[in-house]
Protein backbone atom coordinates (compact mmCIF):
# COMPACT_ATOMS: atom_id res chain seq x y z
CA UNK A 1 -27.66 -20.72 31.37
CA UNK A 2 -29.40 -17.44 31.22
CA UNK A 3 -32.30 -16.77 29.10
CA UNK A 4 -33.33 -13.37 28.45
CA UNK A 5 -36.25 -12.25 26.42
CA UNK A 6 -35.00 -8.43 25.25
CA UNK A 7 -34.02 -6.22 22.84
CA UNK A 8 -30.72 -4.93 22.57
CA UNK A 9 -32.15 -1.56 21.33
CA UNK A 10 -33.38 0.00 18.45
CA UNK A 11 -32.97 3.44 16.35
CA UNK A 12 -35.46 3.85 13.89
CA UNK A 13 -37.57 6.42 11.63
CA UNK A 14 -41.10 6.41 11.29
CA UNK A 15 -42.28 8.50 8.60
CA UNK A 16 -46.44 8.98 8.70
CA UNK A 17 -47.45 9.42 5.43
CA UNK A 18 -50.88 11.59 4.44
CA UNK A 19 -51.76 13.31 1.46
CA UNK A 20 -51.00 16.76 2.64
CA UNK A 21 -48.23 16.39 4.10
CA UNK A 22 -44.99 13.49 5.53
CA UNK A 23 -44.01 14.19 9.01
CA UNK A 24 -40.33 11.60 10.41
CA UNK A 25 -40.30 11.37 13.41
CA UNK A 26 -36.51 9.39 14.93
CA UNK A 27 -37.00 6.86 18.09
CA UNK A 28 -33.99 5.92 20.14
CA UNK A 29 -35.27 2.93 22.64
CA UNK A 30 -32.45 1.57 25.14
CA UNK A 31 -33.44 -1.25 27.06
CA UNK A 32 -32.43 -2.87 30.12
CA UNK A 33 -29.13 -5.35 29.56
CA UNK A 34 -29.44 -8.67 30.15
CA UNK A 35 -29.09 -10.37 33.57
CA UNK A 36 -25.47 -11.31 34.62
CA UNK A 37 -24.55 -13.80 37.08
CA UNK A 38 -21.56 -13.25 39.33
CA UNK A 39 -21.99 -16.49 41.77
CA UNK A 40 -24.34 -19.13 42.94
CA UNK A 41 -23.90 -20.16 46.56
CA UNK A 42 -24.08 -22.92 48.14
CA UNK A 43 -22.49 -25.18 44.64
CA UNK A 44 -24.45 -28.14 45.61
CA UNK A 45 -27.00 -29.41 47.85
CA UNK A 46 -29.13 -32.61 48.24
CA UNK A 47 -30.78 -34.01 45.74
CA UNK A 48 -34.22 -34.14 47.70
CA UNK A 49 -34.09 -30.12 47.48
CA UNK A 50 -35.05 -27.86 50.37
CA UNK A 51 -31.37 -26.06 50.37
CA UNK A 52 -31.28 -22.47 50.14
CA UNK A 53 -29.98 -21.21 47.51
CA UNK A 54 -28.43 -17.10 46.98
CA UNK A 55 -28.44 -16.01 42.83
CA UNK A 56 -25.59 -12.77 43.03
CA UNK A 57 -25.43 -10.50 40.04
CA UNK A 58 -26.99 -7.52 38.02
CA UNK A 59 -29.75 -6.57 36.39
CA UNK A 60 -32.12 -8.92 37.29
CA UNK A 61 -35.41 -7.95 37.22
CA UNK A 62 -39.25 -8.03 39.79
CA UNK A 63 -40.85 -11.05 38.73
CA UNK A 64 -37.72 -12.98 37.21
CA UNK A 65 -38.50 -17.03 37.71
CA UNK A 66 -35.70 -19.79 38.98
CA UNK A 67 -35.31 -23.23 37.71
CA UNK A 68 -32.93 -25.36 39.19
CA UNK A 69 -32.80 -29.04 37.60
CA UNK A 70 -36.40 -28.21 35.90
CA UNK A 71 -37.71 -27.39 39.70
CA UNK A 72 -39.31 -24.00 40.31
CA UNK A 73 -37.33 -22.13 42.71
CA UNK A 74 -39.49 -20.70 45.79
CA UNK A 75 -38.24 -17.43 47.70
């Protein structure tokens, strides 16, 4: 499973409100898509640990964390 903590984007008006006068003001945000992966190799490995392990997809991102069976991934 991937777990991604994003936003998908959002369009929205601000309008700043005084007594003299209202200025709107439109924000487009696009954020970065969620991580995809393509293929995990090797499938399997013992259950002791200490296999290396290559993630292969897109969009991942610096300082992205690995679990594998609730184990921290090291690399």
């Amino acid at each position: 499973m991937i777990r991604s903590k994003r936003l998908l984007g959002i369009i929205a008006t601000l309008a700043f409100m005084t007594s003299i006068a209202t200025l709107f003001v439109d924000v487009d945000v696009a954020l970065a898509q969620a991580p995809t992966v393509t293929s995990i190799s090797p499938t399997s490995g013992p259950a002791a640990g200490g296999t290396s392990v290559t993630i292969t997809g897109t969009n991942f991102v610096n300082g992205a964390t690995v679990t594998i069976g609730g184990a921290s991934a090291t690399g």
